[in-house]
N, C-alpha and C. Protein backbone atom coordinates (compact mmCIF):
# COMPACT_ATOMS: atom_id res chain seq x y z
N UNK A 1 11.83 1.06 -2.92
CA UNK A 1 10.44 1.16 -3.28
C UNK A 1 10.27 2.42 -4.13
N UNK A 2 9.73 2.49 -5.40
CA UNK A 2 9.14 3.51 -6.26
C UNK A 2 7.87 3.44 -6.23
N UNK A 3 7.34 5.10 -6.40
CA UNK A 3 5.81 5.11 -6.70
C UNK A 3 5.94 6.15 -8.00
N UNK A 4 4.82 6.12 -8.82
CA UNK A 4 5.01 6.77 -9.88
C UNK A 4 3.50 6.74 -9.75
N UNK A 5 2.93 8.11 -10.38
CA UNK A 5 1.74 8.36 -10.55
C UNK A 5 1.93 9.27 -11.86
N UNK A 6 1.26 8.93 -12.83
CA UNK A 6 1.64 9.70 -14.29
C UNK A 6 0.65 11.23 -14.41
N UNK A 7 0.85 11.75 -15.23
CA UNK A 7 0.86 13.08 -15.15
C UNK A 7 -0.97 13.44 -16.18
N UNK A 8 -1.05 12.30 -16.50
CA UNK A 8 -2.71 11.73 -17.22
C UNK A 8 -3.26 11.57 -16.12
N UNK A 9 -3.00 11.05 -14.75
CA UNK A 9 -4.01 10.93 -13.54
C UNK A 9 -4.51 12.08 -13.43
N UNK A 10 -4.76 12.98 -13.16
CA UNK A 10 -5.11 14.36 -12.78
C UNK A 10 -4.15 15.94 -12.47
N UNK A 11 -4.88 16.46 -12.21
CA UNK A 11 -3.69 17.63 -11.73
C UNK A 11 -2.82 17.50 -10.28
N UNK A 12 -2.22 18.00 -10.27
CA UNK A 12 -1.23 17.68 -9.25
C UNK A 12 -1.67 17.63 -7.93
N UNK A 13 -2.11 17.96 -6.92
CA UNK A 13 -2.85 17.85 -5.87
C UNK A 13 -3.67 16.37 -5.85
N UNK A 14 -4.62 16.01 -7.08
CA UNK A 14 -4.83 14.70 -7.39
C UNK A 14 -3.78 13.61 -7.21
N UNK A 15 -2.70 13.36 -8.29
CA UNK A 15 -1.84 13.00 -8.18
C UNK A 15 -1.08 12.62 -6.67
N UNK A 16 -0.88 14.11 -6.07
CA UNK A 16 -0.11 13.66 -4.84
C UNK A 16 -0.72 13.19 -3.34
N UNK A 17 -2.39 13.66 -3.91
CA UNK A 17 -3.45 12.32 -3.03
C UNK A 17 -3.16 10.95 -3.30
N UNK A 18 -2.75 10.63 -4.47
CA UNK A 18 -2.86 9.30 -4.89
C UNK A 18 -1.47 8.79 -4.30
N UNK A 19 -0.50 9.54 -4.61
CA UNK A 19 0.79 9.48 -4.18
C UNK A 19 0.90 9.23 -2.16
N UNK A 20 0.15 9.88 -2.11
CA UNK A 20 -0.09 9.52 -0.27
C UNK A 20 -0.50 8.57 -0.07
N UNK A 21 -1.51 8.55 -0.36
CA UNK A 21 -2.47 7.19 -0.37
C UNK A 21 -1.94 5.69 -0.83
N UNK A 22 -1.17 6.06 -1.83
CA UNK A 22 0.22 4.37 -1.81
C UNK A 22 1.01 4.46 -0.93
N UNK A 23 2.21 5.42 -0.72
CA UNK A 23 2.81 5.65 0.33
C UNK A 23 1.87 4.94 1.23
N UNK A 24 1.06 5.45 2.10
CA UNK A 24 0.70 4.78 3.16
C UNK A 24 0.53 3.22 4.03
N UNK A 25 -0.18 2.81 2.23
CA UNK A 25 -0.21 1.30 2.31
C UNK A 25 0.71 0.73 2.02
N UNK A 26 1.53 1.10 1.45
CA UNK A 26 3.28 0.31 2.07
C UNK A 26 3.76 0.05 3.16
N UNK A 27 3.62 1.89 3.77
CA UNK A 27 3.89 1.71 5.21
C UNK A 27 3.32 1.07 5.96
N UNK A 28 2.42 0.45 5.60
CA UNK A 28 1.72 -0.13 6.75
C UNK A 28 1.86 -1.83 6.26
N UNK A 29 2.32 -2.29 5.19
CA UNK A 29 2.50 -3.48 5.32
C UNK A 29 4.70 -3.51 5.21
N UNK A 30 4.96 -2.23 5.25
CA UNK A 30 6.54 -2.70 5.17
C UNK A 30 7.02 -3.85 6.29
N UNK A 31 6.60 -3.61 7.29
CA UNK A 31 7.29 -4.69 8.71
C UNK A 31 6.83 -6.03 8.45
N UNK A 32 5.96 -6.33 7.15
CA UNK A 32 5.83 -8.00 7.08
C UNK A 32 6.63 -8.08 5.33
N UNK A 33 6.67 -7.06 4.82
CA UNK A 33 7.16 -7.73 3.50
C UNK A 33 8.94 -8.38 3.57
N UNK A 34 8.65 -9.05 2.84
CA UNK A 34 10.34 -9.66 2.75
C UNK A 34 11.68 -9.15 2.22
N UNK A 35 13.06 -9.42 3.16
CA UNK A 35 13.97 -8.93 2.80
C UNK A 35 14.15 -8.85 1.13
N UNK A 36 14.98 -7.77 0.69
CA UNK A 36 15.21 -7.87 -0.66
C UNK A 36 14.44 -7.82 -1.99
N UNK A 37 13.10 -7.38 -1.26
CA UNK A 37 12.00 -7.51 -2.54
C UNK A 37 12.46 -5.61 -2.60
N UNK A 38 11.91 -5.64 -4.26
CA UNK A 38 11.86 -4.06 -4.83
C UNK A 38 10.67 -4.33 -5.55
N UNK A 39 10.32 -2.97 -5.27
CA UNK A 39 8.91 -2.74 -5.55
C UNK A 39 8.42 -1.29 -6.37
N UNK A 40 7.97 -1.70 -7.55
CA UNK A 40 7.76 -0.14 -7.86
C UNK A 40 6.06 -0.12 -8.73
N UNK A 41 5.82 1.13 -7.87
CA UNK A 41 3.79 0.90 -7.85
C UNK A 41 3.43 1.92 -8.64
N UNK A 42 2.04 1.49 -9.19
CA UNK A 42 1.74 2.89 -10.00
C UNK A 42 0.18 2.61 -10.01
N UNK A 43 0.05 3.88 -9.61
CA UNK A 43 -2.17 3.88 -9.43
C UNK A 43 -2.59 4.84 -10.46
N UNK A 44 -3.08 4.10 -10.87
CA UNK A 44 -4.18 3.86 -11.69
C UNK A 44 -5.13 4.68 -11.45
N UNK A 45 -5.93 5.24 -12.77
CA UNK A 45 -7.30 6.36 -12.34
C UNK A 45 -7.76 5.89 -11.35
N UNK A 46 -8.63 4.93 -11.61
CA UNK A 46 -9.32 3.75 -10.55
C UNK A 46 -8.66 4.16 -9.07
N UNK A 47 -7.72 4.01 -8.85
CA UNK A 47 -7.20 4.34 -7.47
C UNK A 47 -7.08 5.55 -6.83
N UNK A 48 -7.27 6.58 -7.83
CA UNK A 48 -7.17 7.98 -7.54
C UNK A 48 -8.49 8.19 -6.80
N UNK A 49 -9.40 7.63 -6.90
CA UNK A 49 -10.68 7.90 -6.25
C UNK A 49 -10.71 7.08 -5.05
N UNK A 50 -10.23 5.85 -5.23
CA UNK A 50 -10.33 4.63 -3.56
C UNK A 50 -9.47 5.75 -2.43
N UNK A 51 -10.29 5.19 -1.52
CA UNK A 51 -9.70 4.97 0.02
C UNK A 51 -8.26 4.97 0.16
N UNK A 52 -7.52 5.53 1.07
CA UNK A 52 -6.37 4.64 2.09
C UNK A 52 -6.72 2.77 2.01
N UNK A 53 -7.88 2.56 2.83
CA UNK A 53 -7.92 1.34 3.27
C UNK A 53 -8.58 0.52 1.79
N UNK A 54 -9.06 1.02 0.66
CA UNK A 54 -9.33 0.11 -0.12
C UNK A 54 -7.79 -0.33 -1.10
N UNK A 55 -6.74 1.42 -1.30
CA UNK A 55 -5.53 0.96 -1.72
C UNK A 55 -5.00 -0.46 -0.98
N UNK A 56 -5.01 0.18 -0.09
CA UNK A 56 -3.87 -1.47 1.24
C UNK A 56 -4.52 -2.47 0.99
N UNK A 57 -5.60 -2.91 0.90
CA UNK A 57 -6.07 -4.15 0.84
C UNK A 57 -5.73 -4.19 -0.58
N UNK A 58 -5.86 -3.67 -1.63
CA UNK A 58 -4.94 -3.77 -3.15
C UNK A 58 -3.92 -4.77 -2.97
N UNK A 59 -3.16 -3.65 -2.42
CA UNK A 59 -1.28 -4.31 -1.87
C UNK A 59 -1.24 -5.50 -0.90
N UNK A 60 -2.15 -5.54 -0.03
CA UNK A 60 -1.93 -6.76 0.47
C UNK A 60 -2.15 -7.72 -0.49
N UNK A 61 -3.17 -8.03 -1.24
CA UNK A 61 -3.65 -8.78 -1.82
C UNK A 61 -2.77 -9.11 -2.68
N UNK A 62 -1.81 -8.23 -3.81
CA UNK A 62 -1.30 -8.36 -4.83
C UNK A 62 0.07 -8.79 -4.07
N UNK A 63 0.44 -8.31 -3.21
CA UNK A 63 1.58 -8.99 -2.40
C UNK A 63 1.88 -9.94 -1.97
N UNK A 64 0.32 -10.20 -1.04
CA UNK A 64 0.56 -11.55 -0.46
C UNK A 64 0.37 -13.02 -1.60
N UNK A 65 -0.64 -12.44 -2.47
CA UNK A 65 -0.37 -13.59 -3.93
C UNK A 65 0.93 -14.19 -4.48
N UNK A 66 1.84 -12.71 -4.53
CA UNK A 66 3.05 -13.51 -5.22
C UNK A 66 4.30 -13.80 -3.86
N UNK A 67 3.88 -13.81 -2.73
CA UNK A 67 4.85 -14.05 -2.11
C UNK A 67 5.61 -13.15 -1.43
N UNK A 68 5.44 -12.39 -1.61
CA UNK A 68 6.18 -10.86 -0.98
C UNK A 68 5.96 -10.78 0.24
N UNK A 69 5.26 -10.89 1.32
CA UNK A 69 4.96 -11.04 2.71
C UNK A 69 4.87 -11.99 3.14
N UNK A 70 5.85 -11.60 4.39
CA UNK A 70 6.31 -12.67 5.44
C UNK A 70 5.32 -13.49 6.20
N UNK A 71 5.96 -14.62 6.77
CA UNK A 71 4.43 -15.68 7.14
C UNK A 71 3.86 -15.69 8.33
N UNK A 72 4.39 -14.49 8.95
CA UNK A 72 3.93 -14.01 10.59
C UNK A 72 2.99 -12.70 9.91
N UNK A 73 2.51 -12.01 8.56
CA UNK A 73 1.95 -11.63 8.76
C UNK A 73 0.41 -11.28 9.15
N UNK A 74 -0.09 -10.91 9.73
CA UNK A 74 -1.30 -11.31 10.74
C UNK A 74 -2.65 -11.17 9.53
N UNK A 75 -2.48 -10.40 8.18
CA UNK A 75 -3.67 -10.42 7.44
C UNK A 75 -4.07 -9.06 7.08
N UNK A 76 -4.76 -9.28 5.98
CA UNK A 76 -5.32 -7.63 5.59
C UNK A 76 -6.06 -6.61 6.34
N UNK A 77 -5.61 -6.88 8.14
CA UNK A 77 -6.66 -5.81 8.53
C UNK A 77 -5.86 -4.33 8.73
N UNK A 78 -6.71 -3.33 8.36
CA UNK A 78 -6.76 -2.21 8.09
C UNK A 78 -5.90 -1.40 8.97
N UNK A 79 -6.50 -2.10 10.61
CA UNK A 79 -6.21 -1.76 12.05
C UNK A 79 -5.14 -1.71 12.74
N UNK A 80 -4.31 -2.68 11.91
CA UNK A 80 -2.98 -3.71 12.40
C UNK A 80 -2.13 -3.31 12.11
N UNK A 81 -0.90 -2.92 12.66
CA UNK A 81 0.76 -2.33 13.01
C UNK A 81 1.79 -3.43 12.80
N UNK A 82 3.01 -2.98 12.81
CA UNK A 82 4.01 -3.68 12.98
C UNK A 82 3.51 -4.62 14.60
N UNK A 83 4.19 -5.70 14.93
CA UNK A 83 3.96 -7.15 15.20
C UNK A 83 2.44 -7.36 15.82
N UNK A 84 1.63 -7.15 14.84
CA UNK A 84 -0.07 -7.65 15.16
C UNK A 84 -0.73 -6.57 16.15
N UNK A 85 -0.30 -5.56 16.74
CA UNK A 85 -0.77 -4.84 17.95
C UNK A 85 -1.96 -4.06 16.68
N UNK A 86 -2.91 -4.06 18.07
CA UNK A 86 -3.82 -2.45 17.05
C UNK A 86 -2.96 -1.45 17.00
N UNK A 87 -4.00 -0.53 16.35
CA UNK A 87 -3.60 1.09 16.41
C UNK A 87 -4.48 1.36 17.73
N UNK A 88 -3.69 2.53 18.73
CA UNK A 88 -4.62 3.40 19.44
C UNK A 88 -5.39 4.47 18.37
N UNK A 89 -6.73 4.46 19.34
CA UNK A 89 -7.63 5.63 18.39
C UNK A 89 -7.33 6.70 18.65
């Protein structure tokens, strides 16, 4: 998995918000995506300002379109862990 955030997004602190903020929503859909896929992401101004949870629903969406996630996965909620459990608060 690559992330690239270009050096036109903002100053660096910007950037490595944005850079977290993908990171994250990977991590949180890695346990349903499928063996052998490579993936390399890049956000966009537009994304430098969204959410954690508006990025992930991005990635789910653009993922689950072309096939990239597995068919046990439970759906774009925000809440949801590796095999369907919530998160504790």
């Amino acid at each position: 998995m690559g992330f690239a955030v270009g050096k036109r997004q903002g100053k660096s602190h910007e950037r490595n918000r944005g850079r977290r903020i993908l990171k994250e929503g990977f991590r949180r859909l890695l346990p349903w995506m499928k063996e052998g896929v490579w993936v390399v992401a890049s956000l966009r101004s537009g994304g430098m300002t969204a959410g954690a949870g508006e990025v992930y629903y991005d990635l789910a969406r653009l993922l689950g379109g072309r096939g990239m996630l597995a068919g046990c996965w439970p759906g774009p909620d925000w809440e949801c862990t590796e095999a369907g459990r919530k998160e504790k608060p």
